[in-house]
N, C-alpha and C. Protein backbone atom coordinates (compact mmCIF):
# COMPACT_ATOMS: atom_id res chain seq x y z
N UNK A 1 104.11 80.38 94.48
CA UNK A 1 104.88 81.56 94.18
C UNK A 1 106.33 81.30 94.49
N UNK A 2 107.22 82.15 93.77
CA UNK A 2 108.52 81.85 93.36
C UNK A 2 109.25 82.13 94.97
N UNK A 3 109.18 81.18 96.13
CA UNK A 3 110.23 81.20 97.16
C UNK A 3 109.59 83.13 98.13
N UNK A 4 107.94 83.33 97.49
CA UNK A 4 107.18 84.64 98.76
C UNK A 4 106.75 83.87 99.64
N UNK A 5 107.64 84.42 101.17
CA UNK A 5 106.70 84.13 102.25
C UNK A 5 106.43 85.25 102.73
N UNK A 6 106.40 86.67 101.99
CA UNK A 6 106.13 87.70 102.89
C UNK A 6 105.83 88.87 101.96
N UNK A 7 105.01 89.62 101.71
CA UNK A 7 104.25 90.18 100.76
C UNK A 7 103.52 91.82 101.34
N UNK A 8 104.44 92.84 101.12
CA UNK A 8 104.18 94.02 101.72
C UNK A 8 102.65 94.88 100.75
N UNK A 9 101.84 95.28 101.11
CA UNK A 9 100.79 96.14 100.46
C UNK A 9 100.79 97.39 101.28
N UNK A 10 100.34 98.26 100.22
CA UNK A 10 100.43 99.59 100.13
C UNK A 10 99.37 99.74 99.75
N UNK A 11 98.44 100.49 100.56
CA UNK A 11 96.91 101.13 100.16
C UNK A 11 96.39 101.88 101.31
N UNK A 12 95.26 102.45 100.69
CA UNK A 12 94.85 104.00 101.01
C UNK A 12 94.29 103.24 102.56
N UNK A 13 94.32 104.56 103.53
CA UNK A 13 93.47 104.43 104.80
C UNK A 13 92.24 104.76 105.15
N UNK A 14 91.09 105.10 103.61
CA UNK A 14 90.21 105.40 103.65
C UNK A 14 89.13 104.73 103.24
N UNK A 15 88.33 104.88 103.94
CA UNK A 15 86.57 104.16 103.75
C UNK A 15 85.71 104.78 103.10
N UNK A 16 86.00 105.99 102.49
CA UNK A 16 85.28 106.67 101.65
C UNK A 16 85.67 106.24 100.09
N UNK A 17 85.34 105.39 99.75
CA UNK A 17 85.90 104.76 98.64
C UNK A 17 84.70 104.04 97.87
N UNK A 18 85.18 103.85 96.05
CA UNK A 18 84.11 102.84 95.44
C UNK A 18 84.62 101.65 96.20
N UNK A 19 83.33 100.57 96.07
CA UNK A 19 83.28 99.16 96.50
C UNK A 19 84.09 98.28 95.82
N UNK A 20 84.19 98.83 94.50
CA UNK A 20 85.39 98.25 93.80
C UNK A 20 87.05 98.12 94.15
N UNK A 21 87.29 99.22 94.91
CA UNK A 21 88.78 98.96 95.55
C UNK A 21 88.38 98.19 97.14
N UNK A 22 87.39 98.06 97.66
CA UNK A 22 87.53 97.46 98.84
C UNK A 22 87.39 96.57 98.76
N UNK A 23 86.42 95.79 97.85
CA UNK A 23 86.82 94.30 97.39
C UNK A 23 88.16 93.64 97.03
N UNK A 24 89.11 94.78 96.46
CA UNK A 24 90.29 94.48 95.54
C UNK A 24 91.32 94.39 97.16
N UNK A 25 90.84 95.14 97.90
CA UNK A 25 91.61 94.81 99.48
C UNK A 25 91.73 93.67 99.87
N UNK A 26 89.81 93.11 100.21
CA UNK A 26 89.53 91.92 100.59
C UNK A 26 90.38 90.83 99.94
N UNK A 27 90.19 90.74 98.71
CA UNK A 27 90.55 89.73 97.21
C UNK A 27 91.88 89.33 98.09
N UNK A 28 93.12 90.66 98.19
CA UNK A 28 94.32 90.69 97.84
C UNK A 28 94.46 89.56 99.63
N UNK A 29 94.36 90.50 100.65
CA UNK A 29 94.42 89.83 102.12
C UNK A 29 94.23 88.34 102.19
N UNK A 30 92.66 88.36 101.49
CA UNK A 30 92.13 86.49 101.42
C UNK A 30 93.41 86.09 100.50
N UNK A 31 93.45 86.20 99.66
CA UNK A 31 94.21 85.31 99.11
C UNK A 31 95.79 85.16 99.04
N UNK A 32 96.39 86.37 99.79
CA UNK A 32 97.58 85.96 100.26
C UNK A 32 97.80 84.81 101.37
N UNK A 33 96.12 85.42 102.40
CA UNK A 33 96.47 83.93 103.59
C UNK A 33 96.35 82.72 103.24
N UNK A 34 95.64 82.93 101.62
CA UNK A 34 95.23 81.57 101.57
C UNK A 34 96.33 80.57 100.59
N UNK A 35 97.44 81.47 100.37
CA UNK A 35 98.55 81.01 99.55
C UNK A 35 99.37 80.96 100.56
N UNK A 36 99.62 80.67 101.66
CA UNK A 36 100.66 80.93 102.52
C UNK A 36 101.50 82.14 103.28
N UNK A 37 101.26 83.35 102.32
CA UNK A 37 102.05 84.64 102.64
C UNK A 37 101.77 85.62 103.35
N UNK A 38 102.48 85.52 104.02
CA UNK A 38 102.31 86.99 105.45
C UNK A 38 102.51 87.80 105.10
N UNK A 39 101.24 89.22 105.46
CA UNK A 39 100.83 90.48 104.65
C UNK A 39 101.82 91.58 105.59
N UNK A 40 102.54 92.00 105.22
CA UNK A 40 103.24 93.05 105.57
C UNK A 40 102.50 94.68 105.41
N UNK A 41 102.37 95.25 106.34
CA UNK A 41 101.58 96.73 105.98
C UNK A 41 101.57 97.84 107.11
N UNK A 42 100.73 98.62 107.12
CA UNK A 42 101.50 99.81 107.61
C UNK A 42 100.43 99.73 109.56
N UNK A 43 99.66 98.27 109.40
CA UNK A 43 99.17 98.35 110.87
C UNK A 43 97.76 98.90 111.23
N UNK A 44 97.24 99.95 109.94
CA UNK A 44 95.85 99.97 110.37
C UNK A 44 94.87 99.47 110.62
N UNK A 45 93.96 100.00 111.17
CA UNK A 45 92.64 98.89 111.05
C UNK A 45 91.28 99.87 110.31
N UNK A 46 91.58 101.07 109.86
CA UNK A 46 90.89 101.71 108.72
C UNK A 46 90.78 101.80 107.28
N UNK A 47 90.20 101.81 106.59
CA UNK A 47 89.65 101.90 105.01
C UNK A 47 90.27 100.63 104.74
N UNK A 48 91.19 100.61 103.25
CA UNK A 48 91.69 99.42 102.36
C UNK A 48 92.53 98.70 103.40
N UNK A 49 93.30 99.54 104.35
CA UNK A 49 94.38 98.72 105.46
C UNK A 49 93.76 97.71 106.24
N UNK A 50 92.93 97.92 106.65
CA UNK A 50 91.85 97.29 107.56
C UNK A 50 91.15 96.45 107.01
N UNK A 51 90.78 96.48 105.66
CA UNK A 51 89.96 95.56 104.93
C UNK A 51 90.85 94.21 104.47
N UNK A 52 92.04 94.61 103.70
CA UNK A 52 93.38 93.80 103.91
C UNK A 52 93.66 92.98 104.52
N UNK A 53 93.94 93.42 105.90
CA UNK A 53 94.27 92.90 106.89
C UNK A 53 92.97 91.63 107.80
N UNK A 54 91.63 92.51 107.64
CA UNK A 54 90.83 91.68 108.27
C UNK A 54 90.86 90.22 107.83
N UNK A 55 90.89 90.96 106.15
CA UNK A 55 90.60 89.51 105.00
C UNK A 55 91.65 88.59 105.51
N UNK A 56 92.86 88.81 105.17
CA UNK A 56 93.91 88.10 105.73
C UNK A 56 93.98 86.72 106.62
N UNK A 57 93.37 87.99 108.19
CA UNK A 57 93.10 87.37 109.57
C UNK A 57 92.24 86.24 109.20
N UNK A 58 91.10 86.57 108.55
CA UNK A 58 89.28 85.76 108.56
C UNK A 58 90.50 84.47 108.06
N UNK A 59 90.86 84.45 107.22
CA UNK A 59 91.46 83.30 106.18
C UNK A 59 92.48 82.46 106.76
N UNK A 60 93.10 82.61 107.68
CA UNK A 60 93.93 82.22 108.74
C UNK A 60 95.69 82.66 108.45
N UNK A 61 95.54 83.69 107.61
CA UNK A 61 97.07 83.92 107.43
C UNK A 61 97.32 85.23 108.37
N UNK A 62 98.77 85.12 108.40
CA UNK A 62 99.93 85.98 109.29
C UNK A 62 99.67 87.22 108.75
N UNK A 63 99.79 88.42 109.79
CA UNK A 63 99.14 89.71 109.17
C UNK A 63 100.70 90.27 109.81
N UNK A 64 101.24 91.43 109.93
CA UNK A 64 102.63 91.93 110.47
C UNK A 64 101.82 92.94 110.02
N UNK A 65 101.63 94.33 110.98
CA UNK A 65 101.40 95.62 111.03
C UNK A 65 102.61 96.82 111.63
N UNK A 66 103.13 97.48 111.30
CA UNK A 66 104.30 98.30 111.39
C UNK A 66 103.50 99.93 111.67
N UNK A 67 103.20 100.61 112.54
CA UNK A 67 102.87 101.77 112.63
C UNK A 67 103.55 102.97 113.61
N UNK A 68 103.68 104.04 113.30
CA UNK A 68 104.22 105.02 114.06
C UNK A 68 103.37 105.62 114.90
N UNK A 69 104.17 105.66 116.19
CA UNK A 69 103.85 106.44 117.17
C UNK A 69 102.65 107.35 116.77
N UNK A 70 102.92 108.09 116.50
CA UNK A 70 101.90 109.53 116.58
C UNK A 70 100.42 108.99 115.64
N UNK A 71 100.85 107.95 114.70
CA UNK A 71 99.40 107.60 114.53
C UNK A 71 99.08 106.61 115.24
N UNK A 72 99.45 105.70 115.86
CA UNK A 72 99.04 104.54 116.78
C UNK A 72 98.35 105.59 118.08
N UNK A 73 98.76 106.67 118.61
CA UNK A 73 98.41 107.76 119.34
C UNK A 73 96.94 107.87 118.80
N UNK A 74 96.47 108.02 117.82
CA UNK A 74 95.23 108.74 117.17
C UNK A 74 94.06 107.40 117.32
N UNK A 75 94.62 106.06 117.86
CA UNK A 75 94.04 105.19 118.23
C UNK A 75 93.34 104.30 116.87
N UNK A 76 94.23 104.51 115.66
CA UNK A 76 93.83 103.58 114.43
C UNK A 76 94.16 102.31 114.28
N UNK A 77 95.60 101.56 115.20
CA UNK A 77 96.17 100.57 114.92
C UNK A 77 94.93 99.76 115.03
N UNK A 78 95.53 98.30 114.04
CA UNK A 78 94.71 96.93 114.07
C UNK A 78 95.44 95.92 115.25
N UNK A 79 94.26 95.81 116.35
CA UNK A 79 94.56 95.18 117.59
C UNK A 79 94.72 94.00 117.55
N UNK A 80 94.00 93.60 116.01
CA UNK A 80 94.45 92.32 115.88
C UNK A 80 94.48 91.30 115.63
N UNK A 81 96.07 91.88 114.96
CA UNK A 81 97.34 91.50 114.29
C UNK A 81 98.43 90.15 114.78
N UNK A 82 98.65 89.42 114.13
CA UNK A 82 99.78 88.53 114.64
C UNK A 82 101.03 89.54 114.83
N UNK A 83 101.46 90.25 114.38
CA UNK A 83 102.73 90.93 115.16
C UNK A 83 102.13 92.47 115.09
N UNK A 84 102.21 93.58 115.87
CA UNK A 84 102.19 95.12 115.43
C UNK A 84 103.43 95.47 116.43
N UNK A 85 103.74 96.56 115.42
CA UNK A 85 104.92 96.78 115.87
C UNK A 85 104.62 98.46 115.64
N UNK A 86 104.91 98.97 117.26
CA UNK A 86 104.80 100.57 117.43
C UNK A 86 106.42 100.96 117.09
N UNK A 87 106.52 102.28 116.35
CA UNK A 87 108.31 102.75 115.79
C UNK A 87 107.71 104.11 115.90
N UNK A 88 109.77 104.75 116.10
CA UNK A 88 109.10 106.30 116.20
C UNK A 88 109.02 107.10 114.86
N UNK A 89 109.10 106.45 114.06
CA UNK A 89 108.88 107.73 112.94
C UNK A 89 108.36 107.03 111.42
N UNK A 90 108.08 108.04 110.78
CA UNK A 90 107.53 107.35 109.27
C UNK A 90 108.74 106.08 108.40
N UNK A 91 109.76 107.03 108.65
CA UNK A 91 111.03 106.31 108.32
C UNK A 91 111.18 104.84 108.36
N UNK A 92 111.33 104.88 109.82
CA UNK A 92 111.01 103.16 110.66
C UNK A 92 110.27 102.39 110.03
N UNK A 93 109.22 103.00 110.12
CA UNK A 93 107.82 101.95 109.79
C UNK A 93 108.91 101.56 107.76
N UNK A 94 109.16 102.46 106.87
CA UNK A 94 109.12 102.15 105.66
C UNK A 94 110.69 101.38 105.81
N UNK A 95 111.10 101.40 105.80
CA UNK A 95 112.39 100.86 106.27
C UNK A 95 112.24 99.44 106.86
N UNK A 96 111.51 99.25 108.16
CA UNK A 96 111.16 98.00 108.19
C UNK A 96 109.61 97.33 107.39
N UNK A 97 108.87 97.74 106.92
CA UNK A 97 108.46 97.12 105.26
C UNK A 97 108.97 96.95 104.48
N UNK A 98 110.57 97.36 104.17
CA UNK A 98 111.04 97.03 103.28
C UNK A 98 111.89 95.30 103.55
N UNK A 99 112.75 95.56 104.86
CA UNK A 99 113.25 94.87 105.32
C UNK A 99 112.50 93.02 105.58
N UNK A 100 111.21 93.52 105.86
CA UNK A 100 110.25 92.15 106.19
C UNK A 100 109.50 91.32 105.28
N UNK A 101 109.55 92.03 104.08
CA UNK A 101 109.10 92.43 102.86
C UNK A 101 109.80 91.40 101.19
N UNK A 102 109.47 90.34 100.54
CA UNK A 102 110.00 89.76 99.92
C UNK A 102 109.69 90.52 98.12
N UNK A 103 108.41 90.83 98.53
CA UNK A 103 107.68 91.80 97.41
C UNK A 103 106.56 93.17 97.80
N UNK A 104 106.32 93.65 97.29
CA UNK A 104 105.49 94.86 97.19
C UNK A 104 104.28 94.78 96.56
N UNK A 105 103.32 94.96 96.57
CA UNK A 105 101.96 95.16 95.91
C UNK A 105 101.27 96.43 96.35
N UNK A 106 101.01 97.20 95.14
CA UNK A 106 100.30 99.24 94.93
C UNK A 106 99.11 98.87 95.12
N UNK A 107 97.93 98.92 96.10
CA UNK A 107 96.86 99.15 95.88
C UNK A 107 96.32 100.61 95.56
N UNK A 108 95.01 100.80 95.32
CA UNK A 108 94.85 102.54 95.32
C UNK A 108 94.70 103.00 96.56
N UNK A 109 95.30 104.13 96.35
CA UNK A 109 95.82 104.61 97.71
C UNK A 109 95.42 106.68 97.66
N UNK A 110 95.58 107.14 98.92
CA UNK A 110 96.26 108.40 98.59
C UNK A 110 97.84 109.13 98.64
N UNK A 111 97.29 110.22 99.10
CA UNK A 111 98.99 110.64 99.24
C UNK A 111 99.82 109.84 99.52
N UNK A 112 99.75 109.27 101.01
CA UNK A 112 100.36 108.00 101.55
C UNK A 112 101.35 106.83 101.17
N UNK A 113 100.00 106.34 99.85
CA UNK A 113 100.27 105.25 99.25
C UNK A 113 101.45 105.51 97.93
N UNK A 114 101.07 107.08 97.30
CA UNK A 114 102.16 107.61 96.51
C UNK A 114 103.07 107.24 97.20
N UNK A 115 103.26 107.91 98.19
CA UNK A 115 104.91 108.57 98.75
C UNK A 115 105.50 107.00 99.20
N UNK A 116 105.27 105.90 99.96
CA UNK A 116 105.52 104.79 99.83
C UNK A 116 105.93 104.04 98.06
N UNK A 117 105.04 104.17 97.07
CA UNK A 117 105.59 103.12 95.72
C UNK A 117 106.22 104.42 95.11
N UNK A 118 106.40 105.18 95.30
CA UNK A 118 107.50 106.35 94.50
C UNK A 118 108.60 105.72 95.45
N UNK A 119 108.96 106.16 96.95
CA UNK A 119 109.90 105.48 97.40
C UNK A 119 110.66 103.98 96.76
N UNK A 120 109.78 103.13 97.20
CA UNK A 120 110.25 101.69 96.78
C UNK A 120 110.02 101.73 95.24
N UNK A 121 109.29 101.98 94.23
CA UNK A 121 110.12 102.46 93.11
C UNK A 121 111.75 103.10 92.81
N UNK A 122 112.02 103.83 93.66
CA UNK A 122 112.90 104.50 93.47
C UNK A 122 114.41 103.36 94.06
N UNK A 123 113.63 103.37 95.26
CA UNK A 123 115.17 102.08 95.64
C UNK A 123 115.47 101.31 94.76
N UNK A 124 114.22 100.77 94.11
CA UNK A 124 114.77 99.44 93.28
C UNK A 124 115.42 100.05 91.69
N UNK A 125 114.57 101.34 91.30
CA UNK A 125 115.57 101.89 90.17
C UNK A 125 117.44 101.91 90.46
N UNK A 126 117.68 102.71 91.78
CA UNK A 126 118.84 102.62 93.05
C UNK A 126 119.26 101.54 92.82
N UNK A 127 119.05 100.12 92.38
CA UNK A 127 119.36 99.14 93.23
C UNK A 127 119.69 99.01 94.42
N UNK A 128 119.09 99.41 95.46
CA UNK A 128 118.63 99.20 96.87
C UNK A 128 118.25 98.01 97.12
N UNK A 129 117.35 97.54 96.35
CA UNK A 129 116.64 96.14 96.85
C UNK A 129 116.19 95.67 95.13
N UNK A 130 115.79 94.51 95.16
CA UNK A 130 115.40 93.86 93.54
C UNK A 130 114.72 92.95 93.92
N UNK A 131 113.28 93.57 95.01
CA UNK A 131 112.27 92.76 94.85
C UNK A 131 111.38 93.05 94.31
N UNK A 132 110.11 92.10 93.95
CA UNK A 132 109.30 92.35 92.72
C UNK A 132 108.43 93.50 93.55
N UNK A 133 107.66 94.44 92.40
CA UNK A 133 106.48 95.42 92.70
C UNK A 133 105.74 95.22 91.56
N UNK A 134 104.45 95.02 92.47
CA UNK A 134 102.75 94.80 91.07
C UNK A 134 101.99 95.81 91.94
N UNK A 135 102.05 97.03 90.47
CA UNK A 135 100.84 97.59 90.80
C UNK A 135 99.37 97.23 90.24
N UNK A 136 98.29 97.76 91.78
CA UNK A 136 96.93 96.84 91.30
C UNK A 136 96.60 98.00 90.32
N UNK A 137 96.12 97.85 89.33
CA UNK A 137 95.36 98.78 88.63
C UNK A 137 94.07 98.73 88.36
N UNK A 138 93.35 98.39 89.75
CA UNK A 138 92.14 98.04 89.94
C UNK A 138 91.16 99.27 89.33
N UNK A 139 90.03 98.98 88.63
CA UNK A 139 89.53 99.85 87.76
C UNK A 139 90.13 101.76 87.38
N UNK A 140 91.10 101.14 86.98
CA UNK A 140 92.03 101.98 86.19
C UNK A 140 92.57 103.22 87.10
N UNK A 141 92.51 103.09 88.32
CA UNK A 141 93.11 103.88 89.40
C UNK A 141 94.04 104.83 89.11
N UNK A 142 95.40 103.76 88.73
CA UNK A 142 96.70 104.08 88.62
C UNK A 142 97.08 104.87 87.31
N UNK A 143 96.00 104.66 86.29
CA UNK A 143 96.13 104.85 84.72
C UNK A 143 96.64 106.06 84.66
N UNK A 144 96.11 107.30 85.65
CA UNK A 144 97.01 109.00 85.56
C UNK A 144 98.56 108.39 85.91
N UNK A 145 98.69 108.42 87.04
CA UNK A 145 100.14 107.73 87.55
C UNK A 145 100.87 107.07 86.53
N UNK A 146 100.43 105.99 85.37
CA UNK A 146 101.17 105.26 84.75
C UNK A 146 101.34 106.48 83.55
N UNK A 147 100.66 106.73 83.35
CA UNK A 147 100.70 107.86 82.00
C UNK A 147 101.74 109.04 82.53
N UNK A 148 101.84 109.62 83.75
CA UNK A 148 103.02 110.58 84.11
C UNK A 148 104.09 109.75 84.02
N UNK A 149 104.66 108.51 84.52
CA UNK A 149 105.60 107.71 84.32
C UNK A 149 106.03 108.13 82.71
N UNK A 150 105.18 107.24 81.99
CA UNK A 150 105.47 107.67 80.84
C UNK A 150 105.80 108.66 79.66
N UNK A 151 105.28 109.87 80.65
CA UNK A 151 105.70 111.19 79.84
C UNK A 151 106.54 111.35 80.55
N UNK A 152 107.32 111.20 82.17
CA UNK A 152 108.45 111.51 82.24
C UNK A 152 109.57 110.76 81.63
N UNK A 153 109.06 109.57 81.14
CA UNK A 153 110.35 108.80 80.56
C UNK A 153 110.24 109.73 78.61
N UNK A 154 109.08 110.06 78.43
CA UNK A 154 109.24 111.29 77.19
C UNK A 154 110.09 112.12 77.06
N UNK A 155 110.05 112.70 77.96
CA UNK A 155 110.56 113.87 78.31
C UNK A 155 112.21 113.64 78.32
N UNK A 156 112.37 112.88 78.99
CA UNK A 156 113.79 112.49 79.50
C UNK A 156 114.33 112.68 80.46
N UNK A 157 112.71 112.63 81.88
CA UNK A 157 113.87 113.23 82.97
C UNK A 157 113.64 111.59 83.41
N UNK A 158 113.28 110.16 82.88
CA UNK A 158 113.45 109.26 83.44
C UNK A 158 113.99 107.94 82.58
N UNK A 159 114.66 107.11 82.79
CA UNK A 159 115.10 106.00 81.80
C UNK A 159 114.79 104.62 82.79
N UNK A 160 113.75 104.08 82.73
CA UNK A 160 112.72 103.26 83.22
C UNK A 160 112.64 101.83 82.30
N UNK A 161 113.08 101.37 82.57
CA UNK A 161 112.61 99.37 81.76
C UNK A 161 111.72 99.12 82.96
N UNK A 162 110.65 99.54 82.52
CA UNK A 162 109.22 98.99 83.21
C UNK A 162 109.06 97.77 83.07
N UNK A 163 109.31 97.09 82.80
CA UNK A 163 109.11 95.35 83.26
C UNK A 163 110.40 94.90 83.80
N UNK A 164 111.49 95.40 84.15
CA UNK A 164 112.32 95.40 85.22
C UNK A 164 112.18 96.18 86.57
N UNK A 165 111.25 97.08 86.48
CA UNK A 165 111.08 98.46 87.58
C UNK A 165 110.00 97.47 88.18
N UNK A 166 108.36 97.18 87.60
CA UNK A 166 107.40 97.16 88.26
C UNK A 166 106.51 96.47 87.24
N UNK A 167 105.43 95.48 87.43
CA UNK A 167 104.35 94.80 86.46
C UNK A 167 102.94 95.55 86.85
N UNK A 168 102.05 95.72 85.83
CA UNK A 168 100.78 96.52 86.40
C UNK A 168 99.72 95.56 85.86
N UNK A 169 98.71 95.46 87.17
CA UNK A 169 97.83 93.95 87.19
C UNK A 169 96.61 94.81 87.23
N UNK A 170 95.27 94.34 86.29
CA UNK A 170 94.31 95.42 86.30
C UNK A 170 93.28 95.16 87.27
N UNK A 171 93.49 93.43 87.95
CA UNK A 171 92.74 93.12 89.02
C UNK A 171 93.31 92.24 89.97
N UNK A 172 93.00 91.85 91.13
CA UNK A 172 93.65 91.26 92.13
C UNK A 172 94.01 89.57 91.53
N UNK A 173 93.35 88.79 90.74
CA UNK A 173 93.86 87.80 90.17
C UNK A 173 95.42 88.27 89.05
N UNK A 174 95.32 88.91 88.59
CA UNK A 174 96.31 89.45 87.61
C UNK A 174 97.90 89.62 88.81
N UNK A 175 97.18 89.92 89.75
CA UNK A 175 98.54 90.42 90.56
C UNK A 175 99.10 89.04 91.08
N UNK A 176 97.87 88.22 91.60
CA UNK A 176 98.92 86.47 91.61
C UNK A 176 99.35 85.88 90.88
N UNK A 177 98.88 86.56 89.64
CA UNK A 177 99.70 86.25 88.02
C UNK A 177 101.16 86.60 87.98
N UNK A 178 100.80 87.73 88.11
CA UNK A 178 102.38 88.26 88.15
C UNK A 178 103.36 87.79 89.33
N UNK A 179 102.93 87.53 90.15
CA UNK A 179 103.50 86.90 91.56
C UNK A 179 103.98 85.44 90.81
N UNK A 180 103.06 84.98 90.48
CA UNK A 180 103.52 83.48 90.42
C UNK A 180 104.55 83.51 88.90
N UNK A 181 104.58 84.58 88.12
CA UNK A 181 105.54 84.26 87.16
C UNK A 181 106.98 84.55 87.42
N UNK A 182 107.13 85.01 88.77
CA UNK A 182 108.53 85.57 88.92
C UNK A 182 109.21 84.58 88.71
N UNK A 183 110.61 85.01 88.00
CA UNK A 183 111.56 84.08 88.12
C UNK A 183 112.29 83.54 89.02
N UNK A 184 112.75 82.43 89.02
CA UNK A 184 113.58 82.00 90.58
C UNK A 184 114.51 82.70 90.81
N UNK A 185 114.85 82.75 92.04
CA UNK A 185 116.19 83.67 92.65
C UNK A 185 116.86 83.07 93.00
N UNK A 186 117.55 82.07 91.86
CA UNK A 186 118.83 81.40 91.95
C UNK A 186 119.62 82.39 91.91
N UNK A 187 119.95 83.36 91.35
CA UNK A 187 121.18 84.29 91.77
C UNK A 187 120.58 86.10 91.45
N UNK A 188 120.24 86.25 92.62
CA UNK A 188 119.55 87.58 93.17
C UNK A 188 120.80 88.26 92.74
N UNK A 189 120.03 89.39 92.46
CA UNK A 189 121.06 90.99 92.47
C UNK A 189 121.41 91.08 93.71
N UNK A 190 122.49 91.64 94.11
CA UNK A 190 122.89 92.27 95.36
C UNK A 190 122.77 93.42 96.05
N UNK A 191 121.63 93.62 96.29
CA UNK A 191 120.89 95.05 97.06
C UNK A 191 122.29 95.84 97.38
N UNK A 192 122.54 97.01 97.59
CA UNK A 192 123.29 98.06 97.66
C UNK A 192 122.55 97.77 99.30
N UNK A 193 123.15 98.74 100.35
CA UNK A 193 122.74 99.14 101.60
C UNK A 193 122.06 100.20 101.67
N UNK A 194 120.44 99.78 102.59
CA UNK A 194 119.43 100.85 102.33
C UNK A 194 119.93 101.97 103.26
């Protein structure tokens, strides 16, 4: 992959899920450790976060967990993590995922996982940052989400070059597809200040 040593995921904190997205967890974790890249994420050790992360660990790659106070309080963090890092607020934690962070990857998620790839969607529309985002569109998850995209760019409340914004991978091989086609960053955009 094009110069990733560090690879942020975004996915749901729940175990009440088809087997089909918890595999697409496993898939994504194993095979980042097994490409070299340290999984950047939000620190749990429940549902897709936890599955992620375990995969990761089992495989021998670098896991970095980022969680806030008040949920590290509720006693969910993953104990372990090559780095976790306790912060006081939601902010922190997304702020430093962004910061540690070379790319982004959408797993299915809930609320959570929205409010995180709407964010980092949005920076990189901003030019904030111009690193890559693949959403998984693991058995067609995302397909409502991509279809509102698209009627808001109908509509006209959005002007979106979706293959400059974000690539959408329909399974966890598709997403190292897209990973490995990035172009080199011989001369990166210049992020604005987050």
């Amino acid at each position: 992959m094009k110069s990733l040593s560090s690879v942020c995921v975004y996915c749901g904190a729940s175990a009440r899920v088809a087997d089909v997205h918890k595999d697409a967890a496993h898939a994504l974790g194993d095979g980042l450790a097994r490409r070299g890249i340290r999984m950047v994420y939000g620190g749990g050790r429940v549902g897709l976060m936890g599955i992620a992360a375990d995969a990761a660990i089992a495989a021998g790659g670098e896991v970095v967990g980022i969680i806030p106070e008040h949920i590290q309080s509720a006693e969910v963090e993953h104990t372990g993590l090559t780095e976790l890092h306790v912060v006081d607020s939601m902010h922190t934690r997304k702020r430093m995922m962004v910061e540690r962070s070379d790319a982004f990857v959408i797993l299915p998620g809930g609320l959570g996982t929205l409010d995180e790839a709407f964010e980092i969607l949005t920076w990189k529309q901003l030019q904030l940052h111009d690193k890559p985002i693949v959403i998984a569109d693991v058995d067609g998850y995302w397909r409502p989400l991509l279809g509102l995209i698209d009627h808001m760019v109908a509509q006209g409340f959005a002007r979106i070059d979706r293959s400059a914004l974000y690539r959408v991978a329909d399974h966890i091989d598709g997403v190292f597809q897209a990973l490995e086609a990035l172009p080199d960053a011989a001369q990166p955009v210049q992020p604005r200040k987050l």
